[in-house]
N, C-alpha and C. Protein backbone atom coordinates (compact mmCIF):
# COMPACT_ATOMS: atom_id res chain seq x y z
N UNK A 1 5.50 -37.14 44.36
CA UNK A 1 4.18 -36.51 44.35
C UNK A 1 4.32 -35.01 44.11
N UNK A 2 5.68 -34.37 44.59
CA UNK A 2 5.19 -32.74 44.73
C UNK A 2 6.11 -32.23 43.36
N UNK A 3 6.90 -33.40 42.58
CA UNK A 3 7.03 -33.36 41.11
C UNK A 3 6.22 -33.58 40.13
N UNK A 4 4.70 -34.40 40.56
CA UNK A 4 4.19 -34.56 39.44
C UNK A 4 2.89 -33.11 39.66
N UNK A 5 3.11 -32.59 41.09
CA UNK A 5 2.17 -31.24 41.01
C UNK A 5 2.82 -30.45 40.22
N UNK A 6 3.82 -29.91 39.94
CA UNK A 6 5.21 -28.61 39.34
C UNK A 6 4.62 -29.07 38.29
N UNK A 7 4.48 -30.34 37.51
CA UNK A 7 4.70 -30.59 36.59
C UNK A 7 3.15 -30.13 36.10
N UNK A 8 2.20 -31.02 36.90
CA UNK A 8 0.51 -30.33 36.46
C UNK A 8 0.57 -29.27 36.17
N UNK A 9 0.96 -28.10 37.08
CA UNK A 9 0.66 -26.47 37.32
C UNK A 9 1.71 -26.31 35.89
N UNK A 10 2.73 -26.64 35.71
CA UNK A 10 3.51 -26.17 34.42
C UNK A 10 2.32 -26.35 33.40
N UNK A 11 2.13 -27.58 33.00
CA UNK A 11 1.05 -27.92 32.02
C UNK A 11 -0.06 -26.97 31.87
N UNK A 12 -0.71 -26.49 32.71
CA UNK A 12 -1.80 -25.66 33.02
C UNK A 12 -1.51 -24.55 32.90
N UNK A 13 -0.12 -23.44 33.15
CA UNK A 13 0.24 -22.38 32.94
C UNK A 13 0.39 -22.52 31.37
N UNK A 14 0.83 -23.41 30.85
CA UNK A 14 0.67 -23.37 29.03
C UNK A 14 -0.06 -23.11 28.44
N UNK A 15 -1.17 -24.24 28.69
CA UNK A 15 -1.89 -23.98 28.11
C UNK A 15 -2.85 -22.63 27.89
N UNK A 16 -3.12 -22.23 28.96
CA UNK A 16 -3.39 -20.67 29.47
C UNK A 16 -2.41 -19.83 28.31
N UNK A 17 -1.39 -19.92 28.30
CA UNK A 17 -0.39 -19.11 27.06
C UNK A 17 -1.04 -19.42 25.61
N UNK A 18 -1.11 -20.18 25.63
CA UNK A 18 -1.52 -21.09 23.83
C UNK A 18 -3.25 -20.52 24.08
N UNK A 19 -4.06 -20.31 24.73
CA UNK A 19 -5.57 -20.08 24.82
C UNK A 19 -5.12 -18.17 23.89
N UNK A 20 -3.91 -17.76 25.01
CA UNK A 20 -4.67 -15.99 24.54
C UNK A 20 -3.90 -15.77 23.43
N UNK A 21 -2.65 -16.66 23.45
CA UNK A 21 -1.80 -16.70 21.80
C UNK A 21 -2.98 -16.58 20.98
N UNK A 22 -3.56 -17.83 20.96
CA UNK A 22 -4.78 -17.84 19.33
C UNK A 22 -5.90 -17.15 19.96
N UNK A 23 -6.23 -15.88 20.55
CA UNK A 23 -7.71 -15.48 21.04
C UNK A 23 -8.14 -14.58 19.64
N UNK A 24 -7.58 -13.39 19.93
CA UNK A 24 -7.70 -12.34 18.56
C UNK A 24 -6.18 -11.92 17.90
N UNK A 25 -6.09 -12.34 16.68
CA UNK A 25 -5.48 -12.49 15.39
C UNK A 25 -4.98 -10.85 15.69
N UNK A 26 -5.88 -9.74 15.65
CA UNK A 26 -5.39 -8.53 15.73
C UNK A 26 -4.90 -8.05 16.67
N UNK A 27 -4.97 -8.77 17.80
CA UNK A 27 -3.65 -8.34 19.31
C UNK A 27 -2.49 -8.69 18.79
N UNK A 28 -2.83 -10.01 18.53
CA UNK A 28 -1.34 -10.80 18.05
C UNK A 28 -0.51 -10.16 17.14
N UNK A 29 -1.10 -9.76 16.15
CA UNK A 29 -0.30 -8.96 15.33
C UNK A 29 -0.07 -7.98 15.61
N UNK A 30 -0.23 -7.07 16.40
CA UNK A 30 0.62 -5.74 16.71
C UNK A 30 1.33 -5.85 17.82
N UNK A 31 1.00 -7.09 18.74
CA UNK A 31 1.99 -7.86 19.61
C UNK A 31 3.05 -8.22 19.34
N UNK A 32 2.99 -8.93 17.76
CA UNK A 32 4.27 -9.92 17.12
C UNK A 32 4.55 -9.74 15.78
N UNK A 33 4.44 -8.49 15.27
CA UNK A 33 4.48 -8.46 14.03
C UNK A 33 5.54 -8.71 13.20
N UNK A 34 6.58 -9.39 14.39
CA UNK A 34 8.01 -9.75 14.08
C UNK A 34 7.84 -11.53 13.82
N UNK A 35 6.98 -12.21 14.14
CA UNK A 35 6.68 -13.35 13.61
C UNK A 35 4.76 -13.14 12.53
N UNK A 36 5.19 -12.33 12.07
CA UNK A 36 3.75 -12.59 10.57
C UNK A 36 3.51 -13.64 10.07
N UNK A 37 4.97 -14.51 9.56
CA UNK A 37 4.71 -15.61 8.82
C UNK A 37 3.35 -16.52 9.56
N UNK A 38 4.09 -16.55 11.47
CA UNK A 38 3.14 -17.35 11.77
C UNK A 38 2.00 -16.88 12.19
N UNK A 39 1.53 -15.99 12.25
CA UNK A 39 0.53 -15.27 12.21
C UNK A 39 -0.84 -15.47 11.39
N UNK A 40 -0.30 -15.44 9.61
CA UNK A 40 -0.58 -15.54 8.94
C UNK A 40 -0.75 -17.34 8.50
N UNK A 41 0.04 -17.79 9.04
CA UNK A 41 0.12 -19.36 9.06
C UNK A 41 -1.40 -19.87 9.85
N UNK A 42 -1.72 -19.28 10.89
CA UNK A 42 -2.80 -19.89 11.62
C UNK A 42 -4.23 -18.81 11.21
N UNK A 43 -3.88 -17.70 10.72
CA UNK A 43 -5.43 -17.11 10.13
C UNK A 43 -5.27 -17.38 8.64
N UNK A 44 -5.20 -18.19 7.87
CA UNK A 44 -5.61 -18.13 6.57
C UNK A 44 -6.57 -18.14 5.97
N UNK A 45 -7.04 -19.21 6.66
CA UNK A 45 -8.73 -19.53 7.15
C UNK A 45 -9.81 -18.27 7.11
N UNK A 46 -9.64 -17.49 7.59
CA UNK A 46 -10.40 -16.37 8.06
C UNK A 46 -10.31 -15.38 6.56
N UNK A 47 -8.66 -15.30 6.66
CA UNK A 47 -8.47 -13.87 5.65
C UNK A 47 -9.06 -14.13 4.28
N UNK A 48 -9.04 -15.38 3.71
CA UNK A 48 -9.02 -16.12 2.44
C UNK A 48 -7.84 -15.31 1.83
N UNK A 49 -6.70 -14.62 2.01
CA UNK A 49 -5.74 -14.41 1.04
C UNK A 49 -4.18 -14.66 1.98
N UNK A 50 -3.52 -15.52 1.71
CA UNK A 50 -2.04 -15.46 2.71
C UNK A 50 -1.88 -14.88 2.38
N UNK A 51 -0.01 -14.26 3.06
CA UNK A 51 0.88 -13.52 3.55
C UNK A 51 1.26 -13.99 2.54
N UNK A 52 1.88 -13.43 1.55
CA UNK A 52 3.18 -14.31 1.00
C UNK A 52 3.89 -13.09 0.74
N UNK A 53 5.29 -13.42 1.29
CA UNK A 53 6.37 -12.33 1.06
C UNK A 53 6.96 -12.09 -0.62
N UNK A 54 7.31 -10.98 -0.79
CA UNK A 54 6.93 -10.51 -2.08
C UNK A 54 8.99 -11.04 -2.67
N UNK A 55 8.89 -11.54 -4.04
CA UNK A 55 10.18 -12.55 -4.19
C UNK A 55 10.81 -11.04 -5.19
N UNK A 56 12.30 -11.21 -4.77
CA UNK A 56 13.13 -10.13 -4.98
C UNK A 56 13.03 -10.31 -6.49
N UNK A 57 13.20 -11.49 -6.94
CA UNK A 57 13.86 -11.83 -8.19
C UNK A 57 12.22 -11.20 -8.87
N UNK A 58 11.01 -11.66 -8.38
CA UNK A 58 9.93 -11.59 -9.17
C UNK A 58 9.79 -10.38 -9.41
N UNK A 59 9.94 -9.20 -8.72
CA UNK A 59 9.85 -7.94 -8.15
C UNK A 59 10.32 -7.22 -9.65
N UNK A 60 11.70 -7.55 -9.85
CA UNK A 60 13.22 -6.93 -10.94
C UNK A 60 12.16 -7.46 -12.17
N UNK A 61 11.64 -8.47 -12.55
CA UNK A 61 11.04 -9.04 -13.74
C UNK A 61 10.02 -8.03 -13.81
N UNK A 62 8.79 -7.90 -13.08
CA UNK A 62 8.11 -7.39 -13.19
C UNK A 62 8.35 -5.76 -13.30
N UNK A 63 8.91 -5.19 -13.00
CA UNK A 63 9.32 -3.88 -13.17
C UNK A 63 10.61 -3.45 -13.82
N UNK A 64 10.92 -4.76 -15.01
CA UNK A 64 11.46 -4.09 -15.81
C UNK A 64 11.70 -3.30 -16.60
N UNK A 65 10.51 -3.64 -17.29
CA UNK A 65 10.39 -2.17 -17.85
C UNK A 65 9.52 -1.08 -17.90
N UNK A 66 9.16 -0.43 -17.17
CA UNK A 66 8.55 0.34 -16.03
C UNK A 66 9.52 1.39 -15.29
N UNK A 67 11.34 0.99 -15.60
CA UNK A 67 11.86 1.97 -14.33
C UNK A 67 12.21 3.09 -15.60
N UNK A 68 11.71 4.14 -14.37
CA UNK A 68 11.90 5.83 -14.84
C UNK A 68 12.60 6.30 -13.88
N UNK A 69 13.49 7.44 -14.66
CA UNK A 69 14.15 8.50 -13.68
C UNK A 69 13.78 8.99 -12.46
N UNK A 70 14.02 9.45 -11.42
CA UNK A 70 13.23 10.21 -11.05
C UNK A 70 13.95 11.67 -10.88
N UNK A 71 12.58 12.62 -10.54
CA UNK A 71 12.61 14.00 -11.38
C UNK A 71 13.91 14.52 -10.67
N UNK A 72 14.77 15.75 -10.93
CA UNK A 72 15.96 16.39 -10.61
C UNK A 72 15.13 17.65 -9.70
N UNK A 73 13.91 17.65 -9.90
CA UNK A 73 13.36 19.10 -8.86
C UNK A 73 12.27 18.66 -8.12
N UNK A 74 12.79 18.74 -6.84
CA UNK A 74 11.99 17.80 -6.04
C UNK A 74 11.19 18.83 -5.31
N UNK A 75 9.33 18.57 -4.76
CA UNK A 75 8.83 19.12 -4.19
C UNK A 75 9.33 20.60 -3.38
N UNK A 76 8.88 21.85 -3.67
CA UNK A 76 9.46 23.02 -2.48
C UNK A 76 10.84 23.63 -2.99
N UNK A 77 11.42 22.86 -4.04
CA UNK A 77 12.27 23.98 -5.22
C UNK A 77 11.71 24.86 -5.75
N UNK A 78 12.41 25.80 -6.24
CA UNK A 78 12.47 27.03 -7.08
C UNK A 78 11.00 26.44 -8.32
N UNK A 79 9.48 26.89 -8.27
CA UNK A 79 8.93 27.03 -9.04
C UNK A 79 8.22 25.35 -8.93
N UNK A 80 8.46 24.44 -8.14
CA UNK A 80 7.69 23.38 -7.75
C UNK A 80 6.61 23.93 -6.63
N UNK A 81 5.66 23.31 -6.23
CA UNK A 81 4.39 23.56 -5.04
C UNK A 81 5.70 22.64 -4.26
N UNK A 82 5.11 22.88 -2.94
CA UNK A 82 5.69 22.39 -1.82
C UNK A 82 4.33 21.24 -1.18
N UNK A 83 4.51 20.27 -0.57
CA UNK A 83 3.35 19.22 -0.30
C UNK A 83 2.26 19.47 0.15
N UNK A 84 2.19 20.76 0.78
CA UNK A 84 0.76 21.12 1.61
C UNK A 84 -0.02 21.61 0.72
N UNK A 85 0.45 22.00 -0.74
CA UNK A 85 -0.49 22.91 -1.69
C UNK A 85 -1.26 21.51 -2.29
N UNK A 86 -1.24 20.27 -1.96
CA UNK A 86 -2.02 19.51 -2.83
C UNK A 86 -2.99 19.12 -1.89
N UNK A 87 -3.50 18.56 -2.92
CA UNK A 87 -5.49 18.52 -1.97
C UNK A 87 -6.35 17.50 -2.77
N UNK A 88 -7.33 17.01 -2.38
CA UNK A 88 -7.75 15.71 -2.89
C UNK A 88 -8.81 16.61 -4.23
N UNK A 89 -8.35 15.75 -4.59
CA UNK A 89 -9.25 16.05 -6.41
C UNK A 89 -10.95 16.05 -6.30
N UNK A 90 -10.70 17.31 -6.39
CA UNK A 90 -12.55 17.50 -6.47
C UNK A 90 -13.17 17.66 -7.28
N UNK A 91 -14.51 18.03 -7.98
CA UNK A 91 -14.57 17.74 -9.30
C UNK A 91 -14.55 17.88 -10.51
N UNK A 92 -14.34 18.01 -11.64
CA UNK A 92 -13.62 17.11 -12.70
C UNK A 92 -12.58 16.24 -12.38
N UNK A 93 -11.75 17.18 -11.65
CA UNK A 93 -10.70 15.89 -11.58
C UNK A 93 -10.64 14.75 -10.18
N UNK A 94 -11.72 14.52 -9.88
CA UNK A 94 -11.96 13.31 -8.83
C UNK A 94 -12.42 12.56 -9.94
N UNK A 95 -12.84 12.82 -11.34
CA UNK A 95 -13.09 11.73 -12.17
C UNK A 95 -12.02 11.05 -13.14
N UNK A 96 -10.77 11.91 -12.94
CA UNK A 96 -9.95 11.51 -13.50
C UNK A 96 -8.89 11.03 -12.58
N UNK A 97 -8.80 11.41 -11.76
CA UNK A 97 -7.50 10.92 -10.71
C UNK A 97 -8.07 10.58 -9.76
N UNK A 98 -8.81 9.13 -9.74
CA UNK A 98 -9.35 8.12 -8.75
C UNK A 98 -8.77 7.36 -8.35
N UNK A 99 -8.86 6.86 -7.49
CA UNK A 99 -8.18 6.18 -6.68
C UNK A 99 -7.81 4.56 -7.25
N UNK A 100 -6.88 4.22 -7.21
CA UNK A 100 -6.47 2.72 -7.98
C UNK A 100 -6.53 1.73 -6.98
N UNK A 101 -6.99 0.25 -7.39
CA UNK A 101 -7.36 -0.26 -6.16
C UNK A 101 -5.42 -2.19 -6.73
N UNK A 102 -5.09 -2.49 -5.55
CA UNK A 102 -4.45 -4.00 -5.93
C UNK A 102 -5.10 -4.54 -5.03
N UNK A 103 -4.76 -6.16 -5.83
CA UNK A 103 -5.13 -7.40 -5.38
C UNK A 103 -4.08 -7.64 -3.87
N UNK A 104 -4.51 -8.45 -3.20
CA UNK A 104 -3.10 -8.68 -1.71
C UNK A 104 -1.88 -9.00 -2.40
N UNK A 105 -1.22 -8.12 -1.71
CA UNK A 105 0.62 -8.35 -1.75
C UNK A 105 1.13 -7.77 -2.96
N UNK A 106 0.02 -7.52 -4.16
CA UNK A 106 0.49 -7.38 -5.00
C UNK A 106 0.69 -5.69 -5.41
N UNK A 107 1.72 -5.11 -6.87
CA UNK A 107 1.65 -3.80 -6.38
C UNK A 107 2.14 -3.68 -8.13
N UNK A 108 1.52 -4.35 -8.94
CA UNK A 108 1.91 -4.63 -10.52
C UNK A 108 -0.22 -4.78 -11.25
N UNK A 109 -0.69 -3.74 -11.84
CA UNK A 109 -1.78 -3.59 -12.23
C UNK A 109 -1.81 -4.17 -13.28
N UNK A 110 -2.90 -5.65 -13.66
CA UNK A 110 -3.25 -6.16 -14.45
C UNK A 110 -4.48 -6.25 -15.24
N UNK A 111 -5.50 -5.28 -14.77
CA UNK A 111 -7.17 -5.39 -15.00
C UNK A 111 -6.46 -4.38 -16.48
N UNK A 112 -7.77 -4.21 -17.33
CA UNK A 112 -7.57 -3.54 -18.32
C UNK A 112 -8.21 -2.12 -17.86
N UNK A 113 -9.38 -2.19 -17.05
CA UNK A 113 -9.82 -1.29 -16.56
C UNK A 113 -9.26 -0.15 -15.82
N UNK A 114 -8.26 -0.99 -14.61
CA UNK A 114 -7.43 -0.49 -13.94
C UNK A 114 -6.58 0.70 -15.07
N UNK A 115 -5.72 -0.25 -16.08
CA UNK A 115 -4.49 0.46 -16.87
C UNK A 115 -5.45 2.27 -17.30
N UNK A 116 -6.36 1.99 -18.25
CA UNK A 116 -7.26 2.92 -18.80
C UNK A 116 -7.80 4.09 -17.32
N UNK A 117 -7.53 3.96 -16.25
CA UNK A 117 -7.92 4.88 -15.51
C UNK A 117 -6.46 5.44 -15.26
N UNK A 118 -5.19 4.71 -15.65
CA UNK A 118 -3.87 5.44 -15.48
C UNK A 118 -3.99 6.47 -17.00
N UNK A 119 -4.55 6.01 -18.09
CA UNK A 119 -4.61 6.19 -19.51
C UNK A 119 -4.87 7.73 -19.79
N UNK A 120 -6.09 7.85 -18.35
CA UNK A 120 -7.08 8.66 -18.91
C UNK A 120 -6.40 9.90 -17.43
N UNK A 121 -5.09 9.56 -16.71
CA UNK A 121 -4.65 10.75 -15.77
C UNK A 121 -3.64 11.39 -16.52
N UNK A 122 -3.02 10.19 -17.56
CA UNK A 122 -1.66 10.34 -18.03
C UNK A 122 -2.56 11.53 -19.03
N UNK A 123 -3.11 11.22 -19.74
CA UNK A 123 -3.61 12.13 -20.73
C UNK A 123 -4.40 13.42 -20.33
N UNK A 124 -4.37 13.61 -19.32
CA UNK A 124 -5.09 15.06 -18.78
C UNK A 124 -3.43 15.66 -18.64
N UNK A 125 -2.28 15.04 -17.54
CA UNK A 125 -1.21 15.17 -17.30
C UNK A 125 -0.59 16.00 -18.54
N UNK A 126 -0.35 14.95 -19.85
CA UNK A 126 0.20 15.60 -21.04
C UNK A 126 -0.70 16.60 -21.68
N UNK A 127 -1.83 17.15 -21.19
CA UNK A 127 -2.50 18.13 -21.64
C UNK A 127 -2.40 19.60 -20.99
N UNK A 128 -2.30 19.32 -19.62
CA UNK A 128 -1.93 20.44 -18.59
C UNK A 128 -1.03 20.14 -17.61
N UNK A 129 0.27 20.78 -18.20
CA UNK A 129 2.00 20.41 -18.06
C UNK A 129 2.18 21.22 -16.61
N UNK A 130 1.50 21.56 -15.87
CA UNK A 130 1.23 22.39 -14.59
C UNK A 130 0.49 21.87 -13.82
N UNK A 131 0.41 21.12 -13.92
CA UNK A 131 -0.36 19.97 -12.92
C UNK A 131 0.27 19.25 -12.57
N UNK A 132 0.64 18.92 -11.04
CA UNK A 132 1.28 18.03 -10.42
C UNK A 132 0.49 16.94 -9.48
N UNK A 133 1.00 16.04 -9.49
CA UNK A 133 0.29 15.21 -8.48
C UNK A 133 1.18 14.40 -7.74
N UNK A 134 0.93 13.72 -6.45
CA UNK A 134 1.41 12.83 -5.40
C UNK A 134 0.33 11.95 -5.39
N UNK A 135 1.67 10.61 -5.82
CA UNK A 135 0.51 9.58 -5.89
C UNK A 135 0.82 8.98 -3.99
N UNK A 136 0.00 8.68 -3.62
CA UNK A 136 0.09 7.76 -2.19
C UNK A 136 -0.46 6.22 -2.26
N UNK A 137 0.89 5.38 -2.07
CA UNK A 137 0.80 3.84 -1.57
C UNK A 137 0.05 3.55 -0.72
N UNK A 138 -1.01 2.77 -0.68
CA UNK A 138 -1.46 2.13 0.72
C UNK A 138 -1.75 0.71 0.62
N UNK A 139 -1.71 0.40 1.83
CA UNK A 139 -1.85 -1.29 2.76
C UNK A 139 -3.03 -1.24 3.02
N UNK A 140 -3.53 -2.62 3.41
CA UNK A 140 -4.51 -2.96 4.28
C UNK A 140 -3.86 -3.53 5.80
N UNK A 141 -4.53 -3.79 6.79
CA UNK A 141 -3.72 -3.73 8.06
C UNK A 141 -2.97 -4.62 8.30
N UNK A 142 -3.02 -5.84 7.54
CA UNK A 142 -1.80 -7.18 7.70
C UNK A 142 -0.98 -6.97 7.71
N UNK A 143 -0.04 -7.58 7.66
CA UNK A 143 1.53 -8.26 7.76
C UNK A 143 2.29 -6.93 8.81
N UNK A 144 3.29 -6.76 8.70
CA UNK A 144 4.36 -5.97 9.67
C UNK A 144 4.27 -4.39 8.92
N UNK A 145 4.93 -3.73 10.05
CA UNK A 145 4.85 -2.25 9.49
C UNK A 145 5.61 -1.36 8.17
N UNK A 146 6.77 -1.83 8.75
CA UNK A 146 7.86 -2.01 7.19
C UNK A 146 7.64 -2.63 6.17
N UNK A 147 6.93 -3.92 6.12
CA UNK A 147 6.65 -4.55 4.98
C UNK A 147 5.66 -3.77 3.90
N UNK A 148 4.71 -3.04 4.74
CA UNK A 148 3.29 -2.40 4.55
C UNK A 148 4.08 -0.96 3.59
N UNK A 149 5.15 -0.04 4.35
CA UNK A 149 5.97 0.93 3.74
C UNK A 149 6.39 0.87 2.38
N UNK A 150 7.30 -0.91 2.28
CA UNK A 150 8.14 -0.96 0.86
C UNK A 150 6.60 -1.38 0.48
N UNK A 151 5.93 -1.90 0.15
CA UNK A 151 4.52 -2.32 -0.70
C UNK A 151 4.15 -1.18 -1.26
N UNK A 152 3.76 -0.13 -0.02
CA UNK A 152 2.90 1.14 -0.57
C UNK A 152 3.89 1.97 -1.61
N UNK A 153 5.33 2.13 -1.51
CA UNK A 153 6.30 2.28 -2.21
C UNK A 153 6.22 1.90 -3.69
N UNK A 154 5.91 0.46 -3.32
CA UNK A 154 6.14 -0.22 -4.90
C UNK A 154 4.96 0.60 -5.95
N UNK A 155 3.61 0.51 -4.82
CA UNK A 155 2.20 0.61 -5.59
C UNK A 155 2.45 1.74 -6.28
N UNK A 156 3.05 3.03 -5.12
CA UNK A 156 3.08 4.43 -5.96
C UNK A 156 4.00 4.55 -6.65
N UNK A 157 4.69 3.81 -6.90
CA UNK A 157 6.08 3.77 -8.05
C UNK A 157 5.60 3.07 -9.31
N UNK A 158 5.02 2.07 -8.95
CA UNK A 158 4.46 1.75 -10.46
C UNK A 158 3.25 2.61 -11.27
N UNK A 159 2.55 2.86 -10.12
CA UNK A 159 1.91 4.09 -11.13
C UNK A 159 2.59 5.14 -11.58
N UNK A 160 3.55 5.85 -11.31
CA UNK A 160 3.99 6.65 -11.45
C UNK A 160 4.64 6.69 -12.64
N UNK A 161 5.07 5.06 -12.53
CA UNK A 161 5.73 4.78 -13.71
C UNK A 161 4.99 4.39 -15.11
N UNK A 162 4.10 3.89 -14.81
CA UNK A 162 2.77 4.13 -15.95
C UNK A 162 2.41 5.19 -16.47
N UNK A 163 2.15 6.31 -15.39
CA UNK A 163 2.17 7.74 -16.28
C UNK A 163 3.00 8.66 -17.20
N UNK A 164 4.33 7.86 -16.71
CA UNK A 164 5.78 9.00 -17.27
C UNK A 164 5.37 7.75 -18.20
N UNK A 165 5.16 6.60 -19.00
CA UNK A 165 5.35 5.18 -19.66
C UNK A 165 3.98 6.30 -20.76
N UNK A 166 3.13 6.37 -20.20
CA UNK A 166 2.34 7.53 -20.81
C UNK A 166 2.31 8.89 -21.45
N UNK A 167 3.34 9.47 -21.32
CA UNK A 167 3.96 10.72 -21.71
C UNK A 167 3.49 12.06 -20.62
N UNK A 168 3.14 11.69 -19.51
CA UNK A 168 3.49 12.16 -18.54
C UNK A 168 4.82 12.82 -18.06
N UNK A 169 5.21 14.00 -17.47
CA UNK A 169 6.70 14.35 -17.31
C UNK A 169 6.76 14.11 -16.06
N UNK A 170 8.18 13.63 -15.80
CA UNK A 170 8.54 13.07 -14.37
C UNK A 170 8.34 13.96 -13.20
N UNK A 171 8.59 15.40 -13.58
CA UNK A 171 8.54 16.37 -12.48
C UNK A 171 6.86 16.88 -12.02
N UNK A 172 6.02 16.07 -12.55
CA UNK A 172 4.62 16.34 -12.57
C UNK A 172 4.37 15.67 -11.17
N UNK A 173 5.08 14.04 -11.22
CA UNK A 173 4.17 13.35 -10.60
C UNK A 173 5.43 12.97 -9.17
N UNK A 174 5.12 12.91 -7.93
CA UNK A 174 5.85 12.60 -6.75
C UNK A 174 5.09 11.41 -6.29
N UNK A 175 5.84 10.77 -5.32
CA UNK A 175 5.24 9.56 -4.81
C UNK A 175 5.72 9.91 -3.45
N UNK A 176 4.77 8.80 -2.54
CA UNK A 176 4.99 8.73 -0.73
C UNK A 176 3.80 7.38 -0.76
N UNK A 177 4.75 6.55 0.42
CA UNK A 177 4.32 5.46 0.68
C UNK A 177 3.41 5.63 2.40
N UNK A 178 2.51 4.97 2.08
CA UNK A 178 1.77 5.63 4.23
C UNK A 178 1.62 4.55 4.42
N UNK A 179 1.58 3.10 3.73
CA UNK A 179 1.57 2.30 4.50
C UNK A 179 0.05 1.73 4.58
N UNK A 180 -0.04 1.34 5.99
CA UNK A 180 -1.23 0.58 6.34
C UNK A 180 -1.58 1.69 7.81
N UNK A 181 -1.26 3.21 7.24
CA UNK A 181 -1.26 4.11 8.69
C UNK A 181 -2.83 5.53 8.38
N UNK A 182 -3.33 4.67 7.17
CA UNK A 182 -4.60 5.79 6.61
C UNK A 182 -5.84 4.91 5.84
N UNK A 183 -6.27 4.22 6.40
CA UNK A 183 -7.56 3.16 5.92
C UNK A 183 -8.37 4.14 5.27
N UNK A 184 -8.86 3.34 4.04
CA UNK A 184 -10.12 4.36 3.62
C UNK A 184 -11.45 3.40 3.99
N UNK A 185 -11.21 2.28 4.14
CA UNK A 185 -12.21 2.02 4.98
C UNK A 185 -12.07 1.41 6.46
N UNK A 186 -13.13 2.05 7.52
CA UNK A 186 -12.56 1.15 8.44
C UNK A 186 -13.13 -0.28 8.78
N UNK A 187 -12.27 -1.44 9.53
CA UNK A 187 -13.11 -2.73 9.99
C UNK A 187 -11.95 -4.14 9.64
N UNK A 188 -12.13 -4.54 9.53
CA UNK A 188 -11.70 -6.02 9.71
C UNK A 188 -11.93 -7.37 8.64
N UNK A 189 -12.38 -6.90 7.61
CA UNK A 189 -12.97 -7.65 6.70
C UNK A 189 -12.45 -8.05 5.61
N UNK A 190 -12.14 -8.86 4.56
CA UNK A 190 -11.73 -8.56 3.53
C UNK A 190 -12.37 -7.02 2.57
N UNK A 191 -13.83 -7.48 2.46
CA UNK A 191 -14.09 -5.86 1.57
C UNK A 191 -13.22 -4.93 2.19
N UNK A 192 -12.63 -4.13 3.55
CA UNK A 192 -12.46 -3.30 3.79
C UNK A 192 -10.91 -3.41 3.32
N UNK A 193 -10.32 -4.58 3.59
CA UNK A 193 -8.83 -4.58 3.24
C UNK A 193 -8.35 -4.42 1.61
N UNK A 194 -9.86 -5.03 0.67
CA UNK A 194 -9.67 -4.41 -0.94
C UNK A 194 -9.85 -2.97 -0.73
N UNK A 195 -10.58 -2.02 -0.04
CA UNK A 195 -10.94 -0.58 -0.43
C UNK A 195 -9.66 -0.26 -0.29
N UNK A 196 -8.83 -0.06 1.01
CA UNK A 196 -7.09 0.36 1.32
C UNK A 196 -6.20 -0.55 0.99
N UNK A 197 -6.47 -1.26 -0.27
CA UNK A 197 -4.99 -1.60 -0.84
C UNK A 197 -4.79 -0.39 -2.16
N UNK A 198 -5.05 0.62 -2.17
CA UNK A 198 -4.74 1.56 -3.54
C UNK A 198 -4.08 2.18 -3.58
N UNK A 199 -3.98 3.23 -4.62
CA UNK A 199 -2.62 4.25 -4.71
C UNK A 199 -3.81 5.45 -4.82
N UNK A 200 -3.89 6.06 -3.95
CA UNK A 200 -4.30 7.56 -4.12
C UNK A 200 -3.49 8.47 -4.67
N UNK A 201 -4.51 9.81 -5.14
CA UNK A 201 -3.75 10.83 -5.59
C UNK A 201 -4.33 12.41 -4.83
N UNK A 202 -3.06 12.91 -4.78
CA UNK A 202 -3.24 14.32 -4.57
C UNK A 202 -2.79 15.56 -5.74
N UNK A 203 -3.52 16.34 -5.69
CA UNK A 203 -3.23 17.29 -7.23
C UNK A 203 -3.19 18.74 -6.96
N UNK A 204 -2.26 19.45 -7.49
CA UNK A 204 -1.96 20.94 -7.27
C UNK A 204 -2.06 21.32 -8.70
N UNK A 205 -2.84 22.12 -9.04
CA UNK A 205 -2.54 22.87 -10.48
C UNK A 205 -2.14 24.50 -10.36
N UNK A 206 -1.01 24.51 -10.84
CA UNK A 206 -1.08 25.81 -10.65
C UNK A 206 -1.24 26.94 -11.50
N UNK A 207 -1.24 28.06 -10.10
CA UNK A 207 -2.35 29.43 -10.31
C UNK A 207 -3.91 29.26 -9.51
N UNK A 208 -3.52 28.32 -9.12
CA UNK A 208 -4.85 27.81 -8.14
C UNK A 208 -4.69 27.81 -6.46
């Protein structure tokens, strides 16, 4: 009898575990962001887009040809701006260096629309050779923190690499990845997780 109580109260302490496991999706994940897969395994439902971890091999294909140098004079050298001199593009050039938006997980631009707004930075870029910009990677709040880093990485590397692919010069344009640590929108939604999947830009021209 006082084995099959241990045994009730065990049963009952479980289940209690398994109730606040699945309560909110967003405890859990900054609780466990070391198990995402399963995370992402039991909200799919909700997000409408899985987790899917990004494939090494697919990665090398897709950015084949796309890889550029990167520049020999890095930010805060002799006759470069240093990072604090850039500032968000106000206007004319908030119409040209807008913000780029990806699909989940992904960090390889396929819209035609999309390319033509790299078209039309690259070509201000090769017009005024004193203009620098920092492009910035961003996440939406899913998956793990590191994962969110190399993503935002990729995003601002491939643009970057679109612009120098453009006749853009390498020492124009810098990249930094933030991750999923600067929402441009806030909330929980899909719409909000399309607004902060983009690559922002910051722009210094100088003499300004």
């Amino acid at each position: 009898m006082r084995l099959r109580t241990y045994f009730l109260g065990f049963c009952a302490l479980l289940a209690v575990g398994c109730q606040t496991k699945s309560g909110n999706i967003w405890e859990d994940n900054q609780k466990q962001e070391n198990t995402a897969s399963l995370l992402w395994e039991n909200s799919s439902s909700q997000v409408g887009s899985p987790f899917l971890p990004l494939n090494e091999a697919d990665l090398k294909n897709q950015f084949a040809d796309l890889i550029t140098p990167q520049t020999g004079r890095e930010l805060g050298d002799a006759g470069m701006p240093t990072a604090d001199q850039f500032e968000v593009p106000r206007g004319e050039l908030a119409s040209i260096f807008t913000p780029i938006f990806f699909n989940t997980d992904e960090h390889v631009l396929k819209r035609k629309a999309d390319l033509q707004l790299v078209e039309r930075a690259a070509a201000y870029l090769r017009s005024h050779v004193k203009t620098y910009v920092i492009i910035e990677g961003h996440c939406d709040e899913r998956g793990p923190e590191a994962y969110n880093l190399a993503l935002g990485t990729r995003r601002a590397n491939h643009i970057r690499a679109l612009l120098i692919k453009a006749g853009a010069k390498t020492e124009q344009i810098h990249t930094v990845s933030l991750g999923k640590e600067h929402p441009f929108a806030v909330g929980h939604s899909p719409e909000a997780w399309q607004q902060n999947r983009r690559a922002h830009f910051r722009v210094h021209m100088e003499g300004q």
